[in-house]
PDB file of N, CA and C in Angstrom:
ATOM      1  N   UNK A   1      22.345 125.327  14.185  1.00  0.00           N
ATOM      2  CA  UNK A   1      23.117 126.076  13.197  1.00  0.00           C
ATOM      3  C   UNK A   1      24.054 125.114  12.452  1.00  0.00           C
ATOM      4  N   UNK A   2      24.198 125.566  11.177  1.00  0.00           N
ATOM      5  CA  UNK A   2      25.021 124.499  10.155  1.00  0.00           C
ATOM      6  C   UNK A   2      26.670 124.622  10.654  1.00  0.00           C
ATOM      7  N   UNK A   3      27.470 124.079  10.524  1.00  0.00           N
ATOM      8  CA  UNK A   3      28.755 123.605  10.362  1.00  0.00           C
ATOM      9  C   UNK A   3      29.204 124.265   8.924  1.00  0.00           C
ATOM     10  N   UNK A   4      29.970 125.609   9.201  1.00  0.00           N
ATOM     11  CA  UNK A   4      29.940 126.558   7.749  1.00  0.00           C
ATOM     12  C   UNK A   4      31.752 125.702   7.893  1.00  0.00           C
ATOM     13  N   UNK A   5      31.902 125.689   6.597  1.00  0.00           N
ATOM     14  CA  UNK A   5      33.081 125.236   5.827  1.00  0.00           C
ATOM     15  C   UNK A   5      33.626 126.040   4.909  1.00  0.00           C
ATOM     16  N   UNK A   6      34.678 125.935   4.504  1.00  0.00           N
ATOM     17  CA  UNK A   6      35.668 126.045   2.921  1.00  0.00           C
ATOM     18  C   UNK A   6      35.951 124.937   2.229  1.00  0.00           C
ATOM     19  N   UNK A   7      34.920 125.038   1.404  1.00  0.00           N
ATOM     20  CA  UNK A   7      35.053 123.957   0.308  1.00  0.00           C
ATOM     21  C   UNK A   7      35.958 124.134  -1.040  1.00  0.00           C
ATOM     22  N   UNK A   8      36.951 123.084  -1.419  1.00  0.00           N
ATOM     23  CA  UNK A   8      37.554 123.154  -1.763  1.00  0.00           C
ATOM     24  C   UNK A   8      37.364 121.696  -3.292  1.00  0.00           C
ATOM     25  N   UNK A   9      37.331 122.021  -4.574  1.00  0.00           N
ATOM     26  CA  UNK A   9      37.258 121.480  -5.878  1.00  0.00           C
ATOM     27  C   UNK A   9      38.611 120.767  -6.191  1.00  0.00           C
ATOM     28  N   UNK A  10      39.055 119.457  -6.168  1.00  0.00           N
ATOM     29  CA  UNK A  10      39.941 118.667  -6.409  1.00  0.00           C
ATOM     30  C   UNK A  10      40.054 117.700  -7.667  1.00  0.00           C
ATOM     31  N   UNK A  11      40.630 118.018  -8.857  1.00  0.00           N
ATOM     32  CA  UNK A  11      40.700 117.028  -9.389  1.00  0.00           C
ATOM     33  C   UNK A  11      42.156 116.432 -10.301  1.00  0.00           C
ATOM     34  N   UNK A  12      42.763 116.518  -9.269  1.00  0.00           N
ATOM     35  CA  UNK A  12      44.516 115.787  -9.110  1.00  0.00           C
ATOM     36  C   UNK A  12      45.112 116.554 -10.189  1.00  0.00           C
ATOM     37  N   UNK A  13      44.617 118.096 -10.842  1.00  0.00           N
ATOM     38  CA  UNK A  13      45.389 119.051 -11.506  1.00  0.00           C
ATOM     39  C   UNK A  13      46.240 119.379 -10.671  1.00  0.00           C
ATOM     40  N   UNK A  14      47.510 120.354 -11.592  1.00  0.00           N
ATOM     41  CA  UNK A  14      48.526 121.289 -10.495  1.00  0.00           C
ATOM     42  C   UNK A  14      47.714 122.451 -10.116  1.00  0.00           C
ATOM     43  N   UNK A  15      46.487 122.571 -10.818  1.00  0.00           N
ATOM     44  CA  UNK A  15      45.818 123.752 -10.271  1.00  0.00           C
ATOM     45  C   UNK A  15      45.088 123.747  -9.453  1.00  0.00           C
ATOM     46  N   UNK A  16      44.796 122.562  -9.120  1.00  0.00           N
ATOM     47  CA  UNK A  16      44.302 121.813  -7.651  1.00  0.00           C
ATOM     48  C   UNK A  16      45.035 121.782  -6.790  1.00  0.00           C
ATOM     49  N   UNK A  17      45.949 121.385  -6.700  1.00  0.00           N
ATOM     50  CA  UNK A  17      46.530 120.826  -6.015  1.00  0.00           C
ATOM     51  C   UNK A  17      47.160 122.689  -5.217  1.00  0.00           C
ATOM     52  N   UNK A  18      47.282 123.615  -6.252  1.00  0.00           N
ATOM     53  CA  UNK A  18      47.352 124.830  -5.280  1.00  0.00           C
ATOM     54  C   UNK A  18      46.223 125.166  -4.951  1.00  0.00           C
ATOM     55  N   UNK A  19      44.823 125.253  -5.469  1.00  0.00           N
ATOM     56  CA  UNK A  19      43.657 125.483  -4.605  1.00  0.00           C
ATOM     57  C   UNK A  19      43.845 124.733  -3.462  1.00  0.00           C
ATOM     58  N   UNK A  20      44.278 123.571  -3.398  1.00  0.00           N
ATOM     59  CA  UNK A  20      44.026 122.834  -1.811  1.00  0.00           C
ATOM     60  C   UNK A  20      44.637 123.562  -1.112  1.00  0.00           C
ATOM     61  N   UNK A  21      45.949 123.724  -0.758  1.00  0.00           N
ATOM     62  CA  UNK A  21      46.949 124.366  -0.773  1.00  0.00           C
ATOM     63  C   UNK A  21      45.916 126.357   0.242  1.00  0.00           C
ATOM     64  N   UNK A  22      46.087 126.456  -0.565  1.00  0.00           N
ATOM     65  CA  UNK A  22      45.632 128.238  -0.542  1.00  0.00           C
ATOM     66  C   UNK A  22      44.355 127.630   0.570  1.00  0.00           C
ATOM     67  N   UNK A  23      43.251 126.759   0.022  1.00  0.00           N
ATOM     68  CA  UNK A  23      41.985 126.318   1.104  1.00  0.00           C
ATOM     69  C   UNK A  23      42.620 126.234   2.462  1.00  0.00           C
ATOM     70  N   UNK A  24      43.739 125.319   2.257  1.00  0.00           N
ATOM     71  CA  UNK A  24      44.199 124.746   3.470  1.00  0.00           C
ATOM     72  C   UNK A  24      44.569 125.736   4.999  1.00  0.00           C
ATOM     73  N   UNK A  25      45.067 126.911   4.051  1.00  0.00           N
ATOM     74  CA  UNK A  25      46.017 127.829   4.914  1.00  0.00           C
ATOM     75  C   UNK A  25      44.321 128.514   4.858  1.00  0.00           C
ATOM     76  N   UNK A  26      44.033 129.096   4.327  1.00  0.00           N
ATOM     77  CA  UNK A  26      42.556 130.264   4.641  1.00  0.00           C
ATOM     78  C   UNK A  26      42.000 129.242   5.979  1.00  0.00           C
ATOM     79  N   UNK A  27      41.478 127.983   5.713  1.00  0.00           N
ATOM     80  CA  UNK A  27      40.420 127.252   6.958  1.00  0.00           C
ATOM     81  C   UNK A  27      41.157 127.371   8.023  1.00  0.00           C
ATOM     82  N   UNK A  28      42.519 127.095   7.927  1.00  0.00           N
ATOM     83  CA  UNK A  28      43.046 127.588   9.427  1.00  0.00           C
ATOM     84  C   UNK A  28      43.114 128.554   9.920  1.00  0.00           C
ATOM     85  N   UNK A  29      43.709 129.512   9.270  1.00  0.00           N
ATOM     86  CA  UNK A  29      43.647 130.786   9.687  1.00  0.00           C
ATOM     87  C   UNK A  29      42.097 131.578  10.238  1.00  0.00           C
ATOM     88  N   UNK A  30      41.169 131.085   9.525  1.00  0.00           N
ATOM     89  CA  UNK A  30      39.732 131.272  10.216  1.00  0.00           C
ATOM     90  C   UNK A  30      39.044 130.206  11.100  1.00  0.00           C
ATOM     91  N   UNK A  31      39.973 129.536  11.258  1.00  0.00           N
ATOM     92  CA  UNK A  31      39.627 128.524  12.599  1.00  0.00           C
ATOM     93  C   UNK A  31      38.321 127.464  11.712  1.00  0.00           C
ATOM     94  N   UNK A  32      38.279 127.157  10.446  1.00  0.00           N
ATOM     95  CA  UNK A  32      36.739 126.579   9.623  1.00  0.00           C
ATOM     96  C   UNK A  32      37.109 125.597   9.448  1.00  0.00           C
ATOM     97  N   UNK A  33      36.301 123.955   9.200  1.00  0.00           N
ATOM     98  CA  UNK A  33      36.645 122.743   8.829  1.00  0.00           C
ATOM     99  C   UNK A  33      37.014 123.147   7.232  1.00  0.00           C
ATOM    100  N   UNK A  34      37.718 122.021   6.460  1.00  0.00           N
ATOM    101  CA  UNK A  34      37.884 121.973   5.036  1.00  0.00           C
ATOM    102  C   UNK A  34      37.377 120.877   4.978  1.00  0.00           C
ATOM    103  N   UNK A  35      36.763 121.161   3.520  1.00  0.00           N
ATOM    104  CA  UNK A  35      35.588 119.886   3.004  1.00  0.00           C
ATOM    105  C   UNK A  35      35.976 120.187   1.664  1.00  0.00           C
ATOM    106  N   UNK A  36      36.920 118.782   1.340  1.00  0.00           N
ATOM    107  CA  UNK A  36      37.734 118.507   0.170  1.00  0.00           C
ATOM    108  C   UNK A  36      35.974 117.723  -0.764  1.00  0.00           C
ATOM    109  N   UNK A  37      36.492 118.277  -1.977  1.00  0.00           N
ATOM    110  CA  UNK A  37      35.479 117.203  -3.498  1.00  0.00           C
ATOM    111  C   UNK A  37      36.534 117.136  -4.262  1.00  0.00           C
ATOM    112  N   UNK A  38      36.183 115.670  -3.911  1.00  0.00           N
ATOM    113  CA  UNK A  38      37.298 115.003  -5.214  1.00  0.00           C
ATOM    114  C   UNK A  38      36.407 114.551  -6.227  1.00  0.00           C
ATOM    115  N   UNK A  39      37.367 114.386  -7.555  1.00  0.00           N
ATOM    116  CA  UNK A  39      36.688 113.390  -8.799  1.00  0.00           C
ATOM    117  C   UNK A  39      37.915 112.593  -8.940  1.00  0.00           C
ATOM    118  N   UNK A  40      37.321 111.403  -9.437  1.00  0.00           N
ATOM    119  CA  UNK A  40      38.432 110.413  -9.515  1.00  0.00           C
ATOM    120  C   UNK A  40      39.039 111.133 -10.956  1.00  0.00           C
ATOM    121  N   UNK A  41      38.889 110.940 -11.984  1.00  0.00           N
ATOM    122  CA  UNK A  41      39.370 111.430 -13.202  1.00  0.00           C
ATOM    123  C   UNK A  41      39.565 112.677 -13.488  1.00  0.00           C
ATOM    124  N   UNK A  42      40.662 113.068 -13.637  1.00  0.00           N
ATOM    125  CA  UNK A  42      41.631 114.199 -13.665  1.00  0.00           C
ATOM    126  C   UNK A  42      40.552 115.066 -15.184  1.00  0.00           C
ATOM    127  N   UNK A  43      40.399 116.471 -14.674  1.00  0.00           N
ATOM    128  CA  UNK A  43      39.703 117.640 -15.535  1.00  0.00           C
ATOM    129  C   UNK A  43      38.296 116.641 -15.870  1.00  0.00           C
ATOM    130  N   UNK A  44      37.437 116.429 -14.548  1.00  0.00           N
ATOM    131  CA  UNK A  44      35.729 116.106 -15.485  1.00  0.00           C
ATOM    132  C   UNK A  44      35.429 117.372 -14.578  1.00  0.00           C
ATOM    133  N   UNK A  45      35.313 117.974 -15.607  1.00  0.00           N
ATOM    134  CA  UNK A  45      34.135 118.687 -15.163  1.00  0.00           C
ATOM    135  C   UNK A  45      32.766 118.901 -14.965  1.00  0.00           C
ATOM    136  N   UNK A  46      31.927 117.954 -15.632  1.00  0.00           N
ATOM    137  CA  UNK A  46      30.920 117.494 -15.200  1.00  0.00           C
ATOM    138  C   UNK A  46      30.438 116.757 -14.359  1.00  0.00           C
ATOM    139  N   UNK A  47      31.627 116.340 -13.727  1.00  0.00           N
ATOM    140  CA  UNK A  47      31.555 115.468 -12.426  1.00  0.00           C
ATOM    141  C   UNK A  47      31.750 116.758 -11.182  1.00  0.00           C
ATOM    142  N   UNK A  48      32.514 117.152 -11.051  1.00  0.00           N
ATOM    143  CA  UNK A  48      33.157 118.504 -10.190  1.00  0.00           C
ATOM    144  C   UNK A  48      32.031 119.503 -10.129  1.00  0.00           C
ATOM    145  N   UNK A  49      32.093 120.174 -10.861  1.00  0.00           N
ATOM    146  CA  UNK A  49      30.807 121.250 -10.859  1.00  0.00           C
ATOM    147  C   UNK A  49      29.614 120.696 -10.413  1.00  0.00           C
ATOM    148  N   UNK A  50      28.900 119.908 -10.538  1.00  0.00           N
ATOM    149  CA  UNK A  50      27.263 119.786  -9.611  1.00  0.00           C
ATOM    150  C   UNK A  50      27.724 119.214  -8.299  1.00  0.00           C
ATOM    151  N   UNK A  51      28.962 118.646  -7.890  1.00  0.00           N
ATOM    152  CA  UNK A  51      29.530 118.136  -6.625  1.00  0.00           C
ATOM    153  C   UNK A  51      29.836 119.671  -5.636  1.00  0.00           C
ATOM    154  N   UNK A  52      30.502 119.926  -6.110  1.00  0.00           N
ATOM    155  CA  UNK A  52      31.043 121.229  -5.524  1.00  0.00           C
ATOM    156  C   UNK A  52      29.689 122.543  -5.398  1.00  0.00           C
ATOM    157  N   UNK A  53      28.985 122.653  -6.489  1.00  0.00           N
ATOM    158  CA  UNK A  53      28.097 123.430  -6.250  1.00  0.00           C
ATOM    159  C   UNK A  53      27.273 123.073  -5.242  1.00  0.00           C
ATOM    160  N   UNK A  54      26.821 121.784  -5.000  1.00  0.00           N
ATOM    161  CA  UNK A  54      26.245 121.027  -3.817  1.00  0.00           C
ATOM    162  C   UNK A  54      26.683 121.427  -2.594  1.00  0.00           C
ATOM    163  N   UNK A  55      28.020 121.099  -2.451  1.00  0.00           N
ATOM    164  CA  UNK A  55      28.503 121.247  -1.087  1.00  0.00           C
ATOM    165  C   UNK A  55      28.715 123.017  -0.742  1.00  0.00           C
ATOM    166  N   UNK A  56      28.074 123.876  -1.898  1.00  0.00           N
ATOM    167  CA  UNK A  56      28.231 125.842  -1.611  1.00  0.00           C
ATOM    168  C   UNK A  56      27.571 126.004  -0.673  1.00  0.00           C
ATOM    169  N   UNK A  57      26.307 124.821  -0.338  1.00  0.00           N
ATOM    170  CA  UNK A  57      25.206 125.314   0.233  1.00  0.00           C
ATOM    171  C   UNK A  57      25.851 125.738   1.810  1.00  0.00           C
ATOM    172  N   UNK A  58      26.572 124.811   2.219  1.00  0.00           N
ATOM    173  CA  UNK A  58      27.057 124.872   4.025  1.00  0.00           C
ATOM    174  C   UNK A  58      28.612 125.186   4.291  1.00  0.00           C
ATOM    175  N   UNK A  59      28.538 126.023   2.692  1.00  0.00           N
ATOM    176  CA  UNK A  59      30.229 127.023   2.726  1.00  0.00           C
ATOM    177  C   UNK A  59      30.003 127.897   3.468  1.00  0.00           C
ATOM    178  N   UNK A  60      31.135 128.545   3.377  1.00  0.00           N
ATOM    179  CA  UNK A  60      31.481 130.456   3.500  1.00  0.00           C
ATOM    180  C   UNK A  60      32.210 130.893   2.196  1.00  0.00           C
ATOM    181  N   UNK A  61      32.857 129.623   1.338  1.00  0.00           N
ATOM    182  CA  UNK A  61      33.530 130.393   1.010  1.00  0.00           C
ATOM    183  C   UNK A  61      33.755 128.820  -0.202  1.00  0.00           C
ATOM    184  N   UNK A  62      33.810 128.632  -1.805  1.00  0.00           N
ATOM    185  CA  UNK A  62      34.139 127.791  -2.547  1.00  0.00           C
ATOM    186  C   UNK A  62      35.527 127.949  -3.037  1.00  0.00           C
ATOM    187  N   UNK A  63      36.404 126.883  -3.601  1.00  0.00           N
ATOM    188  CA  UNK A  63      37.663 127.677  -3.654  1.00  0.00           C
ATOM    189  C   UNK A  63      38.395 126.552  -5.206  1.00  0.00           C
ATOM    190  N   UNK A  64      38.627 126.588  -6.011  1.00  0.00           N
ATOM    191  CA  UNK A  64      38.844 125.297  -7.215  1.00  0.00           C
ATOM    192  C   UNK A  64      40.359 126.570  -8.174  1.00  0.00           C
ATOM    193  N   UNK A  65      40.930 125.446  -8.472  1.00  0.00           N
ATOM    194  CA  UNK A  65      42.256 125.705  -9.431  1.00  0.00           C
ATOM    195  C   UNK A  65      41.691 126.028 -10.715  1.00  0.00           C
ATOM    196  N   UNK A  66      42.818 127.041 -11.558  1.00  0.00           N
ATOM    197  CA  UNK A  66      42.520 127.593 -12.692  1.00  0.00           C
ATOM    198  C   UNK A  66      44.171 127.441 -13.336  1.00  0.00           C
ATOM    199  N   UNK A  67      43.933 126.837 -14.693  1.00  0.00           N
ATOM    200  CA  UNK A  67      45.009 126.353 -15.797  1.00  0.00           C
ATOM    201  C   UNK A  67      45.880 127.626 -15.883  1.00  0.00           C
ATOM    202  N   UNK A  68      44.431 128.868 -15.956  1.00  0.00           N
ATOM    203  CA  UNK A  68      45.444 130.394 -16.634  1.00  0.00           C
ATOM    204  C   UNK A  68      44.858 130.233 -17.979  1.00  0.00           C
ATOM    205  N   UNK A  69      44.103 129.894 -18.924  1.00  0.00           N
ATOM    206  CA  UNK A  69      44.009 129.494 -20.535  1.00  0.00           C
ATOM    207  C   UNK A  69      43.232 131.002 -20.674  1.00  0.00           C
ATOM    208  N   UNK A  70      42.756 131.169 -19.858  1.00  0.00           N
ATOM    209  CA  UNK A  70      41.849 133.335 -20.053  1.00  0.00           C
ATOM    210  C   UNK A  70      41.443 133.272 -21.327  1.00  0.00           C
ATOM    211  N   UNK A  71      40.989 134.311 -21.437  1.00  0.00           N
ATOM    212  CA  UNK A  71      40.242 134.947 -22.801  1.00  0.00           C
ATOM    213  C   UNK A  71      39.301 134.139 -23.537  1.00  0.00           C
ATOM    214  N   UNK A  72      39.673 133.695 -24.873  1.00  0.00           N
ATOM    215  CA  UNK A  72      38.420 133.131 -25.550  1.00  0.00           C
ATOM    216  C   UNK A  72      38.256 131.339 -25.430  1.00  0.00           C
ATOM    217  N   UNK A  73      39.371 130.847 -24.949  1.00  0.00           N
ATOM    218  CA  UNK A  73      39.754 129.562 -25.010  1.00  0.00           C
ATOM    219  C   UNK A  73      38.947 128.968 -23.839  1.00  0.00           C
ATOM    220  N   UNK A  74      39.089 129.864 -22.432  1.00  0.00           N
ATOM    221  CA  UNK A  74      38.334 129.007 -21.580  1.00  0.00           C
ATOM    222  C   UNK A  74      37.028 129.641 -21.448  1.00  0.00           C
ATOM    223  N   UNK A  75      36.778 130.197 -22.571  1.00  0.00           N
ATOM    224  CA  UNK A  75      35.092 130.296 -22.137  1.00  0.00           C
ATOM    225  C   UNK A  75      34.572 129.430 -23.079  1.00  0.00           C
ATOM    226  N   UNK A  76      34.843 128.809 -24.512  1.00  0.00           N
ATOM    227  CA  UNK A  76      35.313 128.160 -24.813  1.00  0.00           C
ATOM    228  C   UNK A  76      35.035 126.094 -24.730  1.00  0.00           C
ATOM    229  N   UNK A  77      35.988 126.008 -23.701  1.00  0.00           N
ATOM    230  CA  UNK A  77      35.928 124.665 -23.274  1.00  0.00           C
ATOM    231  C   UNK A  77      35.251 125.027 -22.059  1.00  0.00           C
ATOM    232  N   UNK A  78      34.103 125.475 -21.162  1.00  0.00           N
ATOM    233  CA  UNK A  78      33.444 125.645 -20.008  1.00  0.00           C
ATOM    234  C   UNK A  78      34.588 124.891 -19.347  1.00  0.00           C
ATOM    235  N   UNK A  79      34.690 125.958 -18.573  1.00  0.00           N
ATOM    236  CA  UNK A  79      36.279 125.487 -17.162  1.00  0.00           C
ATOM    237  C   UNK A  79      35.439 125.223 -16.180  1.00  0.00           C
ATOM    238  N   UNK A  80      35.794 125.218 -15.517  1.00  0.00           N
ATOM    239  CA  UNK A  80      34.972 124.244 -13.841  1.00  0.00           C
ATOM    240  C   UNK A  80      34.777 125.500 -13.400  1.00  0.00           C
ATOM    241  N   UNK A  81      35.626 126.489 -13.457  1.00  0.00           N
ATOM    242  CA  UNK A  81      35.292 127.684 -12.446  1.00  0.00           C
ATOM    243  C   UNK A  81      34.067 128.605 -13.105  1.00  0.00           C
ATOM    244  N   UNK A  82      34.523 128.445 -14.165  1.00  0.00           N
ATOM    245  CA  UNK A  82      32.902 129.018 -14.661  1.00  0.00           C
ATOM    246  C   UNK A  82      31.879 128.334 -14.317  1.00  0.00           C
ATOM    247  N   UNK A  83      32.045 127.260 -14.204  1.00  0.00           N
ATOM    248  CA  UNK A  83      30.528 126.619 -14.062  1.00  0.00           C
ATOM    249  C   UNK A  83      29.895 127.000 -12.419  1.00  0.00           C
ATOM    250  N   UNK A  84      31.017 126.849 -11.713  1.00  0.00           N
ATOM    251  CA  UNK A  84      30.578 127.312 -10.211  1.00  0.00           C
ATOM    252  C   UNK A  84      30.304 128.113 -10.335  1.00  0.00           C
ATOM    253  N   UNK A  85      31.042 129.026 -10.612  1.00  0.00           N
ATOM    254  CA  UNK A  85      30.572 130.601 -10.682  1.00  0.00           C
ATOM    255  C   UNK A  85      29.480 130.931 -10.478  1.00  0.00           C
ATOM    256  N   UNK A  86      28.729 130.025 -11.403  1.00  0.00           N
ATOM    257  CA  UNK A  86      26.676 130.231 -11.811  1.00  0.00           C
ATOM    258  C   UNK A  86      26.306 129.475 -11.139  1.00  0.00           C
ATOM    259  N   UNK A  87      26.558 128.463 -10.302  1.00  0.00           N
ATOM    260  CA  UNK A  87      26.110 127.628  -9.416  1.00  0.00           C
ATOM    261  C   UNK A  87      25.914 127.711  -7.800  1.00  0.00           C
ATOM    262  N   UNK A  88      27.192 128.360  -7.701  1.00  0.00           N
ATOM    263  CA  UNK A  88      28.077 128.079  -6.232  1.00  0.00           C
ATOM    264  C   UNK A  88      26.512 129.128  -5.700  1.00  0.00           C
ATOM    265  N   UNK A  89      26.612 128.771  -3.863  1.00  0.00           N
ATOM    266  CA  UNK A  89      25.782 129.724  -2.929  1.00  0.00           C
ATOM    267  C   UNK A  89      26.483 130.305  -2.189  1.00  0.00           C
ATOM    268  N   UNK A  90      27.562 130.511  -2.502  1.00  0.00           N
ATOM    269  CA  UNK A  90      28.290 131.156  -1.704  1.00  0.00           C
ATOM    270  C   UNK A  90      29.665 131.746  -2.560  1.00  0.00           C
ATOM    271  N   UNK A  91      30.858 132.744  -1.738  1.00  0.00           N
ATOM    272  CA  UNK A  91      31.540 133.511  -2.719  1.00  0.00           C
ATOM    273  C   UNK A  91      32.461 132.292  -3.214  1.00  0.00           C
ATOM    274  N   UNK A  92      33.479 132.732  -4.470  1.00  0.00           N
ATOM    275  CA  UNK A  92      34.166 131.656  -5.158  1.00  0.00           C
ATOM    276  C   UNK A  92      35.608 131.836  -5.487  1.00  0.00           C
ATOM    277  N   UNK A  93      36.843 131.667  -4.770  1.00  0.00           N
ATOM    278  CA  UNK A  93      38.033 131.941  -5.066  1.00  0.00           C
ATOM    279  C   UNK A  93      38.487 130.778  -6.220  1.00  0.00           C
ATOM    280  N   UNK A  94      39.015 131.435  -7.190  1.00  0.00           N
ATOM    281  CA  UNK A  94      39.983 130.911  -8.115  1.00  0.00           C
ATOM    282  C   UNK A  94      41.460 130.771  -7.687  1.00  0.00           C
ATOM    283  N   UNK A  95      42.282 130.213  -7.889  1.00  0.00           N
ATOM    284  CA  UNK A  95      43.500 130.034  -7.427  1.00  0.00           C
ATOM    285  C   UNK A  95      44.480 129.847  -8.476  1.00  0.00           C
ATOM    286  N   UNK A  96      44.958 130.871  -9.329  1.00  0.00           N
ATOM    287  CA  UNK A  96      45.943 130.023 -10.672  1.00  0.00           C
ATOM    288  C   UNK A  96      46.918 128.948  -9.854  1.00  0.00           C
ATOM    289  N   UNK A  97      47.910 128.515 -10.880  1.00  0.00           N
ATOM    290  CA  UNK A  97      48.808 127.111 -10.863  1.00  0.00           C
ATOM    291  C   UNK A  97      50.023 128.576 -10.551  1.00  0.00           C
ATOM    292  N   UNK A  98      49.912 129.486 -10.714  1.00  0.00           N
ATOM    293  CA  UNK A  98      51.244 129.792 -10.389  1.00  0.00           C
ATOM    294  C   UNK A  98      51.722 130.584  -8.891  1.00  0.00           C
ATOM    295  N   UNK A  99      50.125 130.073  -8.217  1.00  0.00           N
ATOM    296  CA  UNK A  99      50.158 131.291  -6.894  1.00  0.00           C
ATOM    297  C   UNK A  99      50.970 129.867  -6.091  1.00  0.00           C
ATOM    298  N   UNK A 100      51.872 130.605  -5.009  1.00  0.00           N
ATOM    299  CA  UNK A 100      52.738 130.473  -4.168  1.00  0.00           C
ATOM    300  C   UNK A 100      52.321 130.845  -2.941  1.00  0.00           C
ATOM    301  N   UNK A 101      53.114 130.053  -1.592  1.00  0.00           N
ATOM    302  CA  UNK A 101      52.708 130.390  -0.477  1.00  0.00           C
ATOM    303  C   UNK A 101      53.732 131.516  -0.119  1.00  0.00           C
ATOM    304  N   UNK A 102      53.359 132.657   0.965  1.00  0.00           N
ATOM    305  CA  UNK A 102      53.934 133.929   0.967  1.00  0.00           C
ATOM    306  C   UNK A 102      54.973 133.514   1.945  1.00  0.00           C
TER     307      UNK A 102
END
């Protein structure tokens, strides 16, 4: 049997940096390894998205930061979370920049 994870989309945004954050506390709380994807260069998303969709396969659960830009703008500039969205094999938490730990 596979080694199921929470994978978590990193790319040195503040909206990353709370997805890690939010990943961090969920994998513990369900007792799951975290399996960080980094990109070296801050917002590629073409680097991030086929990385992260890769690693959906031996998730439970994908998890990547969101700016907040909504409506027509980030559909728009294709955001990373959209792209998982259509990619990921597994479910996909968004995390805005303004969520806080409780």
């Amino acid at each position: 049997m596979m080694n199921r994870a929470i994978v978590v989309g990193v790319d040195g945004s503040q909206a990353a940096k709370s997805a890690l954050t939010w990943a961090a506390e969920n994998a513990a709380r369900r007792s799951l390894p975290l399996r960080i994807v980094q990109v070296r260069e801050p917002r590629t998303a073409e680097h991030l998205v086929p990385a992260v969709a890769e690693s959906s396969q031996a998730a439970d659960l994908v998890v990547v930061g969101s700016r907040g830009l909504g409506g027509f703008a980030s559909a728009a500039l294709g955001s990373v979370s959209y792209g998982i969205l259509h990619r990921a094999c597994c479910p996909l938490a968004v995390i805005g920049t303004g969520w806080r730990r409780s």
